[in-house]
Protein backbone atom coordinates (compact mmCIF):
# COMPACT_ATOMS: atom_id res chain seq x y z
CA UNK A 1 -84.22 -58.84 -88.97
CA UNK A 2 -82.26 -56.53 -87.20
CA UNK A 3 -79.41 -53.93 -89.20
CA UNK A 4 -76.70 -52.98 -87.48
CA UNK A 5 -73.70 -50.99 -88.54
CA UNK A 6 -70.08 -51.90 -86.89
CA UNK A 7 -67.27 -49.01 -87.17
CA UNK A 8 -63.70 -49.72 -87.15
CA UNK A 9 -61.81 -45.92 -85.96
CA UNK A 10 -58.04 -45.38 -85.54
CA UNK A 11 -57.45 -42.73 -83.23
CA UNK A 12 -53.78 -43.31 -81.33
CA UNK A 13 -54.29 -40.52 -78.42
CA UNK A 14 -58.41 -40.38 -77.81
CA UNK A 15 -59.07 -36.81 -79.51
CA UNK A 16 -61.79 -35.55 -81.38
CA UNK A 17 -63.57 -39.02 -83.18
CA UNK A 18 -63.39 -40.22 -79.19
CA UNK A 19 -65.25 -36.90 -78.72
CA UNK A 20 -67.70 -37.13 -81.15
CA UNK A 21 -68.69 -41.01 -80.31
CA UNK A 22 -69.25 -39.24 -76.67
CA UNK A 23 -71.52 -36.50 -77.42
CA UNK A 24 -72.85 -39.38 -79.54
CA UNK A 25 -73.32 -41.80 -76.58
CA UNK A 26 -73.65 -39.80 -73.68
CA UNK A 27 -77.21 -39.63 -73.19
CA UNK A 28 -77.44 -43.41 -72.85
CA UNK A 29 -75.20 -43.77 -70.73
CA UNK A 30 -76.27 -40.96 -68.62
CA UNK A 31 -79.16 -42.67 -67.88
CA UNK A 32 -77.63 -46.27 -67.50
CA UNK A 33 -75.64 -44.79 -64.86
CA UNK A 34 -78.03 -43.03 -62.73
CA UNK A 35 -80.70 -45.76 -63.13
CA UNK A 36 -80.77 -46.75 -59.65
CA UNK A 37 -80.51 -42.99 -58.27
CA UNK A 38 -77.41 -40.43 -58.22
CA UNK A 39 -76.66 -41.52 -54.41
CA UNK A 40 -76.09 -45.20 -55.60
CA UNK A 41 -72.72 -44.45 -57.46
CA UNK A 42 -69.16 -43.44 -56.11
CA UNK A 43 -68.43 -39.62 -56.02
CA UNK A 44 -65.66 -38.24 -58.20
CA UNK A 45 -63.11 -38.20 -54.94
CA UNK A 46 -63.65 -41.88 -54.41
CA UNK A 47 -64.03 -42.48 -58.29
CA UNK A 48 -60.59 -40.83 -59.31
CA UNK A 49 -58.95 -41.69 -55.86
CA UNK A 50 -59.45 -45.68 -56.56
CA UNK A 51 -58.32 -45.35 -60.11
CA UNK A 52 -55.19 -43.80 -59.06
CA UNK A 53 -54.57 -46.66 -56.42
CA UNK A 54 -55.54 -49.50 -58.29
CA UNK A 55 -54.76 -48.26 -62.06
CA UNK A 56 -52.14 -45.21 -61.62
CA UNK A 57 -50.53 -45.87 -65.40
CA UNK A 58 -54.23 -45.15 -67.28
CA UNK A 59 -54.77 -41.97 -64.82
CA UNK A 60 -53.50 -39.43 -68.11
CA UNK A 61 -55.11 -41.54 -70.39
CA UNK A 62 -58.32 -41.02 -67.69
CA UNK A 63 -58.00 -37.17 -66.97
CA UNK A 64 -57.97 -36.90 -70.69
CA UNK A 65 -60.99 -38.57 -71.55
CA UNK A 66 -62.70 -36.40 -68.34
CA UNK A 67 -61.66 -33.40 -70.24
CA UNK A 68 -62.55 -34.51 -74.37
CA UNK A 69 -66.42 -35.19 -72.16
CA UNK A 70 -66.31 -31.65 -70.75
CA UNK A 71 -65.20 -32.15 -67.51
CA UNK A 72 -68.62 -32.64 -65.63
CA UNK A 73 -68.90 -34.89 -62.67
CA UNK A 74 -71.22 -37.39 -63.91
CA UNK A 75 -69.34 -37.76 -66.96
CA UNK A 76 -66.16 -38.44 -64.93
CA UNK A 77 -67.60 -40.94 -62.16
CA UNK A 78 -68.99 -42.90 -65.17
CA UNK A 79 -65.58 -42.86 -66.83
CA UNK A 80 -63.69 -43.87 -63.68
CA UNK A 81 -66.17 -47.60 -64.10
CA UNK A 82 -66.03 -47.84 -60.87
CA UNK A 83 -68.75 -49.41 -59.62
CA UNK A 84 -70.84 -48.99 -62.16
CA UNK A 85 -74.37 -50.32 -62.43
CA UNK A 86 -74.39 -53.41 -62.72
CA UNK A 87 -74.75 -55.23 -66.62
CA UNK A 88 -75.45 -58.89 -67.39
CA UNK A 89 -74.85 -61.42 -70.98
CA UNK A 90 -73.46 -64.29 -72.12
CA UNK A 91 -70.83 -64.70 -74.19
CA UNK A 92 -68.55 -67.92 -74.54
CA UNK A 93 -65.08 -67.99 -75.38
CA UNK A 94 -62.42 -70.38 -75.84
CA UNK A 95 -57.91 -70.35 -76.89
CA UNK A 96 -56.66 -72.83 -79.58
CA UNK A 97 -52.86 -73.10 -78.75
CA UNK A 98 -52.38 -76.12 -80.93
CA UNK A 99 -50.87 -75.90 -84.59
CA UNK A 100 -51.96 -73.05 -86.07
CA UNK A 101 -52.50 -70.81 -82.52
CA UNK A 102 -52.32 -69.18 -80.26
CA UNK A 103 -55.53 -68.22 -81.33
CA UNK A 104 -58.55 -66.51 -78.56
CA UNK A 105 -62.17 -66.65 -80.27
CA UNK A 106 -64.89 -65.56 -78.52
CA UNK A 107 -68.85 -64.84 -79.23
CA UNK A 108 -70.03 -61.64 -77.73
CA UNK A 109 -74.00 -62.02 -76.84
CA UNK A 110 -75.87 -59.18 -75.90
CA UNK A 111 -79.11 -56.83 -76.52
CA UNK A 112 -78.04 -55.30 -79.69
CA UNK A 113 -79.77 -51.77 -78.75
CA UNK A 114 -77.02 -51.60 -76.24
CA UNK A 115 -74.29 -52.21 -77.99
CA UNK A 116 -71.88 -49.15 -79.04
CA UNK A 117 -70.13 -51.81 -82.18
CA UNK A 118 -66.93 -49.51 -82.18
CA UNK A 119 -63.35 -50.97 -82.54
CA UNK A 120 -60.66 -48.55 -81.61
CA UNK A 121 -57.33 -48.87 -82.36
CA UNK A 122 -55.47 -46.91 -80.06
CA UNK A 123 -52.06 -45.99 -77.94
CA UNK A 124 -53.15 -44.67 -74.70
CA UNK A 125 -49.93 -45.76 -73.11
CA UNK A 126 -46.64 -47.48 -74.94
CA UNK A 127 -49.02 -50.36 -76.95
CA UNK A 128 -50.71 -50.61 -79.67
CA UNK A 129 -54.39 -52.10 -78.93
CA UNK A 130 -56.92 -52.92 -80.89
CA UNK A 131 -60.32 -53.89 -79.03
CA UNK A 132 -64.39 -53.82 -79.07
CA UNK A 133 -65.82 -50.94 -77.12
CA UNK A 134 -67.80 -50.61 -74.07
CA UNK A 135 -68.80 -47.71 -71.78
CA UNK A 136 -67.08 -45.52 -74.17
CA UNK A 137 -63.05 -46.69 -73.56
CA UNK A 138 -63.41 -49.72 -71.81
CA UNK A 139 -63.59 -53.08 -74.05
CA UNK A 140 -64.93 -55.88 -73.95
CA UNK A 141 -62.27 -57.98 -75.65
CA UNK A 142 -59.01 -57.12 -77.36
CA UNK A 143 -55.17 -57.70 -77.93
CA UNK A 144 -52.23 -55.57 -78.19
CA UNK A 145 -49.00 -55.38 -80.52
CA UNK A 146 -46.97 -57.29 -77.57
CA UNK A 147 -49.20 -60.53 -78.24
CA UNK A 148 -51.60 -60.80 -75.56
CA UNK A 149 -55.12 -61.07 -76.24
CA UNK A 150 -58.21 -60.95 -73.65
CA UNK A 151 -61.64 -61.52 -73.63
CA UNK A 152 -64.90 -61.31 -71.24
CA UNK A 153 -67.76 -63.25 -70.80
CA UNK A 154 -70.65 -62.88 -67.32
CA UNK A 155 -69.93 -64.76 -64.41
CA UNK A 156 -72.86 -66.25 -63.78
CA UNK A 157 -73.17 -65.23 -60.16
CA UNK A 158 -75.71 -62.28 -58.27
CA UNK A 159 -73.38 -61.25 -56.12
CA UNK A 160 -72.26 -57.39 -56.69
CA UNK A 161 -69.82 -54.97 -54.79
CA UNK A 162 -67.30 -52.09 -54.85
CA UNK A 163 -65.07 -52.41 -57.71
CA UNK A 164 -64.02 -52.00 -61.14
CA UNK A 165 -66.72 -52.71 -64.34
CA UNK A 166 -65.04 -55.54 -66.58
CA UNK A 167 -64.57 -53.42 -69.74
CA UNK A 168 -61.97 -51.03 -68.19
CA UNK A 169 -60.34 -53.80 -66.48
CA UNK A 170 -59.70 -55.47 -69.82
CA UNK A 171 -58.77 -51.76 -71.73
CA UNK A 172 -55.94 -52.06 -68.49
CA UNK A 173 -54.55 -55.79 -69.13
CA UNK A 174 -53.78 -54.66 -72.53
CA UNK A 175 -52.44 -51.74 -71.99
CA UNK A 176 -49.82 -52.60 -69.39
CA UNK A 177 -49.27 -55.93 -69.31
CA UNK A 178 -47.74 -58.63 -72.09
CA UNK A 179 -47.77 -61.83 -70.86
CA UNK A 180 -50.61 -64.32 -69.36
CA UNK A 181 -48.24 -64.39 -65.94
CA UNK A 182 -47.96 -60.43 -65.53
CA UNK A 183 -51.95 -60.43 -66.35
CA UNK A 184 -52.58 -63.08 -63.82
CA UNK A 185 -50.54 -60.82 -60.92
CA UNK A 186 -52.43 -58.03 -61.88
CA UNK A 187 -55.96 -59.33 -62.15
CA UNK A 188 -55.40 -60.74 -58.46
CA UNK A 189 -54.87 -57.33 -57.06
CA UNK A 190 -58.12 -55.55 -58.55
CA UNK A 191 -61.44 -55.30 -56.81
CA UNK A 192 -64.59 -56.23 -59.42
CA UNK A 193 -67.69 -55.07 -58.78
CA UNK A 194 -69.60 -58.55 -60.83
CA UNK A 195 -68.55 -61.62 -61.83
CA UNK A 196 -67.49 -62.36 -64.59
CA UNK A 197 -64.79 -64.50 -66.08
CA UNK A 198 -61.41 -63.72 -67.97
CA UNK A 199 -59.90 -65.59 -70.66
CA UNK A 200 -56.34 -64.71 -71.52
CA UNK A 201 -53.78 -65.89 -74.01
CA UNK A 202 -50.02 -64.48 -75.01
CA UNK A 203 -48.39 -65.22 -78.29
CA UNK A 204 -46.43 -68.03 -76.54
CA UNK A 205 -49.49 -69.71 -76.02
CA UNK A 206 -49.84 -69.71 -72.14
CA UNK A 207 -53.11 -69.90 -71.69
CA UNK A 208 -55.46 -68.95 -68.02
CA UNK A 209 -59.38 -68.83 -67.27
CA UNK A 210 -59.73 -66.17 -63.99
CA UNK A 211 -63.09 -66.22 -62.23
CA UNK A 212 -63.43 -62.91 -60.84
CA UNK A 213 -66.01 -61.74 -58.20
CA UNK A 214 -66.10 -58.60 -55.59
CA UNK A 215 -66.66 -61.65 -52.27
CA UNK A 216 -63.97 -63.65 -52.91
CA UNK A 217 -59.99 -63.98 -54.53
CA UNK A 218 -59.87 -64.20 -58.22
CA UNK A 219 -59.69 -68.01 -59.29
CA UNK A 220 -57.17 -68.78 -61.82
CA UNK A 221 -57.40 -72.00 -64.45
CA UNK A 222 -55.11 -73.03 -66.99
CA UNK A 223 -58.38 -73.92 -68.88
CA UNK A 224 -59.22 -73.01 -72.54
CA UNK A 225 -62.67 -71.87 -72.38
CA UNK A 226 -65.15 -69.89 -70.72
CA UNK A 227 -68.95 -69.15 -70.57
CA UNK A 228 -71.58 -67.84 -67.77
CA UNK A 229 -70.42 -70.06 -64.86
CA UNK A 230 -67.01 -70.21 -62.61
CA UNK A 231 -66.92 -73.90 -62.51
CA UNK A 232 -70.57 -74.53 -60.37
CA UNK A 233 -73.47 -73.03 -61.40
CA UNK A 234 -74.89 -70.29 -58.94
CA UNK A 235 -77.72 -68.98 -60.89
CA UNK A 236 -79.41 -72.39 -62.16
CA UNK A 237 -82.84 -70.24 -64.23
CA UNK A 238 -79.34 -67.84 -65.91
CA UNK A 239 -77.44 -71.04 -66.75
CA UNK A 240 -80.54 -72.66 -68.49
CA UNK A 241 -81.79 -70.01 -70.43
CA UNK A 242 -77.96 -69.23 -71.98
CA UNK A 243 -76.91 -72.58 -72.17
CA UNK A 244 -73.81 -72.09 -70.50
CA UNK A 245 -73.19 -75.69 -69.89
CA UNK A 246 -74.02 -77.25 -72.90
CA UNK A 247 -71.62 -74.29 -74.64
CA UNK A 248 -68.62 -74.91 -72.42
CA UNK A 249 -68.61 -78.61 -72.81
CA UNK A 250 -68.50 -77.78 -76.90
CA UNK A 251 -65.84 -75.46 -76.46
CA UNK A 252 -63.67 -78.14 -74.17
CA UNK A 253 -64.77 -80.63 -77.08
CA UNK A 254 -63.46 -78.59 -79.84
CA UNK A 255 -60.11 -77.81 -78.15
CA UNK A 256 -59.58 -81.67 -77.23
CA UNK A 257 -60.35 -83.21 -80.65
CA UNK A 258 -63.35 -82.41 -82.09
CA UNK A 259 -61.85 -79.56 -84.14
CA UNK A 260 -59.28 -80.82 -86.51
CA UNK A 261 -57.72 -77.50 -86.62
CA UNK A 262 -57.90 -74.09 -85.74
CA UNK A 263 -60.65 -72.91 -89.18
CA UNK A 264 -62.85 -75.80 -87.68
CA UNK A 265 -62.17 -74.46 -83.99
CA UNK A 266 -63.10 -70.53 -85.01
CA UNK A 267 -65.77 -71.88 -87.32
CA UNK A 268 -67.95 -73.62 -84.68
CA UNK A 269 -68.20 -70.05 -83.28
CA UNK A 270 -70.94 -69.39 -86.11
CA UNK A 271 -72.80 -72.27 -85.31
CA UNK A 272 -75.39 -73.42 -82.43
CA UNK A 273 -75.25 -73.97 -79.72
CA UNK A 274 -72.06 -71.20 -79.40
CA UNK A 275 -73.84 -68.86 -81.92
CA UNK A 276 -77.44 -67.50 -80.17
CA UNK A 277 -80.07 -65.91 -81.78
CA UNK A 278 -81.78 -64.64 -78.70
CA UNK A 279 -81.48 -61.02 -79.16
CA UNK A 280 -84.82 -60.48 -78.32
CA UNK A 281 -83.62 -62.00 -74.63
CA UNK A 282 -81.15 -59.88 -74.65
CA UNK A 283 -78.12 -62.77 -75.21
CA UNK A 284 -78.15 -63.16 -79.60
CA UNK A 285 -74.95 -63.56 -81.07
CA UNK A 286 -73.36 -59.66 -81.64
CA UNK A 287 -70.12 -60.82 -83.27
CA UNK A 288 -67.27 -63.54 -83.50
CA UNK A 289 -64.08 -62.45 -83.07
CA UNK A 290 -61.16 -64.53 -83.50
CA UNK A 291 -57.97 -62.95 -82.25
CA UNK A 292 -54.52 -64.36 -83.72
CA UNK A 293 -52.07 -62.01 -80.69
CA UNK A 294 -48.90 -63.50 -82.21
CA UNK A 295 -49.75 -62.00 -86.06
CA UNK A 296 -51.40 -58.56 -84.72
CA UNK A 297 -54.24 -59.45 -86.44
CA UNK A 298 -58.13 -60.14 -85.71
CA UNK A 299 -61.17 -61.46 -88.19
CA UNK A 300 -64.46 -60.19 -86.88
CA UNK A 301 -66.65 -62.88 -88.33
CA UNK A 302 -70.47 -63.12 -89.14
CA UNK A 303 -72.60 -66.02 -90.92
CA UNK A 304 -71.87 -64.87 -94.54
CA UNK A 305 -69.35 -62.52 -93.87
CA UNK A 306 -65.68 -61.39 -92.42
CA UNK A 307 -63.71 -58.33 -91.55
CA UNK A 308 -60.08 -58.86 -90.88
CA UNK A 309 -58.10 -55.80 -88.90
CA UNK A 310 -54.87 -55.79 -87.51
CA UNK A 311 -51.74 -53.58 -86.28
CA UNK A 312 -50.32 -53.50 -89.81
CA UNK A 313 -53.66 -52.76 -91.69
CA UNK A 314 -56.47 -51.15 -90.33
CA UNK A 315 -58.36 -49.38 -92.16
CA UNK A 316 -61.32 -47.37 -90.95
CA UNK A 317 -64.60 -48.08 -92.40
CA UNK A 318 -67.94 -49.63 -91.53
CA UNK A 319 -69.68 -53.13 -91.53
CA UNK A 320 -73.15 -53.33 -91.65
CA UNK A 321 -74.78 -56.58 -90.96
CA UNK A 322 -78.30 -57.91 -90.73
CA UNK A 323 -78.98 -60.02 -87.75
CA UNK A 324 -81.49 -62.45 -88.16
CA UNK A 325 -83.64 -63.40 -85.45
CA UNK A 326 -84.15 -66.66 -86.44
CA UNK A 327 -82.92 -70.13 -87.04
CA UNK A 328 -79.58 -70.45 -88.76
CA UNK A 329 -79.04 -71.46 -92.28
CA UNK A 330 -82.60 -70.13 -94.08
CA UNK A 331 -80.34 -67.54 -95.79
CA UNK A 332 -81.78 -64.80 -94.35
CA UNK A 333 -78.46 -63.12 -93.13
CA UNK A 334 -76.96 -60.48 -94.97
CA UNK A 335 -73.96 -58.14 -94.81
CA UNK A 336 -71.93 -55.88 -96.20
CA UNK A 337 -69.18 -53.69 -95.25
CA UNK A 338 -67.24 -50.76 -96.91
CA UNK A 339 -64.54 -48.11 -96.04
């Protein structure tokens, strides 16, 4: 059994709560980022100078971050996420644009001792976003108030390079784009550093899939779902042990019939073989969110519980839920959450 508390914080222009979760988080990801020596990461010149080409609208949004951590160098070559160290989980995630959509649900899997379970709401730039957290104001799913939603799951693939980490390129999608076609220009002129794949959704209920790598063009797919492979699978021992497979062909199923409607759709989220208990392995089950872009509004969803935030109502507060590692449906999973 495994408690872990989720906090929901509203803080438009990063300030002092984005200061506080730093000083906070730092030390981990101090040494996350100089695990494979000092030498093996970008300098600040190259850092800063390929956030400004690639990313030039999020460069205040940057500098101001650089200066709430204290202005150090390691602090703002970490920040920059480019190339980072590299970070691997599952994840599966799938769009409902049928009655009742658009909808975007995804399952985040990961080690829970390395997750930060912070969801800002923020306006770095002109939108409202709401989104999970990772490496301290990247995310690793999210939507904004012009009806786009976005979420991430691993690749699948070994292959690494020079390029941006995932979570920052999803904290830029929602901040300056609003549709699935200006999302799909701008994913195809970013470098990635990993693979990993991109599902994307606007509140007219265009829907893509990009496969995204650092050795070759992003691959686009007007396909509803997406796990831990870009349509072959590359890394045969990864795809076994997560499943990937077996939980894209239940996705595909769900979206084509199997789900009735959208409840069924989000609800197969909490159940095998979407829903992983492996958090010993490092891939269990973190959350569910299901993202509705066109209402503004997003349930973060557990076995016995829910937490519903949105543009119109968020209120800050705390979840804490028990993660049980161990077969579904014993009733050992509890929650609560309050604020």
């Amino acid at each position: 059994m495994i408690p872990f508390t989720f906090r929901a914080v509203e803080e438009l222009e990063l300030g002092p709560k984005w200061a506080g979760v730093f000083d906070e988080r730092w030390p981990h990801y101090r040494e996350w980022f100089l695990r494979e020596g000092e030498a093996a990461r970008a300098s600040y010149a190259t850092s800063a100078r390929m956030l400004r080409a690639h990313m030039p609208e999020l460069m205040p949004a940057y500098e101001r971050v650089v200066e709430l951590a204290g202005g150090g160098d390691l602090a703002a070559r970490m920040l920059s996420l480019y190339t980072p160290p590299p970070y691997l989980a599952a994840c599966s995630q799938g769009a409902w644009v049928r009655e009742g959509g658009p909808v975007l649900a995804r399952n985040y899997d990961y080690a829970p001792g390395r997750f930060e379970g912070l969801i800002w709401s923020t306006r770095l730039l002109e939108r409202r976003v709401i989104g999970t957290s990772d490496c301290l104001w990247g995310l690793l799913d999210g939507m904004n108030d012009a009806g786009l939603a976005v979420s991430l799951t691993f690749g699948g693939r070994r292959v690494m390079g020079d390029g941006f980490g995932i979570p920052i390129v999803v904290r830029y999608l929602l901040e300056v784009c609003e549709t699935v076609p200006q999302a799909r220009e701008t994913i195809a002129r970013l470098p990635f550093s990993l693979a990993h794949n991109l599902t994307i959704v606007d509140r007219a209920g265009d829907v893509v899939t990009a496969y995204v790598s650092p050795d070759r063009e992003p691959i686009f797919r007007p396909f509803p779902a997406a796990t831990n492979h870009q349509g072959l699978v590359e890394w045969p021992e990864q795809a076994k042990a997560t499943r990937t497979i077996e939980r894209e062909q239940c996705i595909v199923r769900l979206v084509e019939g199997d789900a009735p409607d959208v409840e069924a759709f989000a609800g197969a989220f909490l159940r095998s073989p979407l829903f992983s208990t492996s958090y010993a392995n490092g891939w269990g089950t973190l959350y569910t969110a299901v993202f509705r872009p066109s209402e503004g509004v997003v349930d973060y969803r557990w076995p016995t519980d829910s937490w519903r935030l949105g543009f119109d109502a968020f209120a800050e507060g705390e979840h804490v839920e028990v993660l049980a590692d161990a077969p579904l449906g014993d009733g050992s999973a509890a929650s609560g959450h309050a604020g």
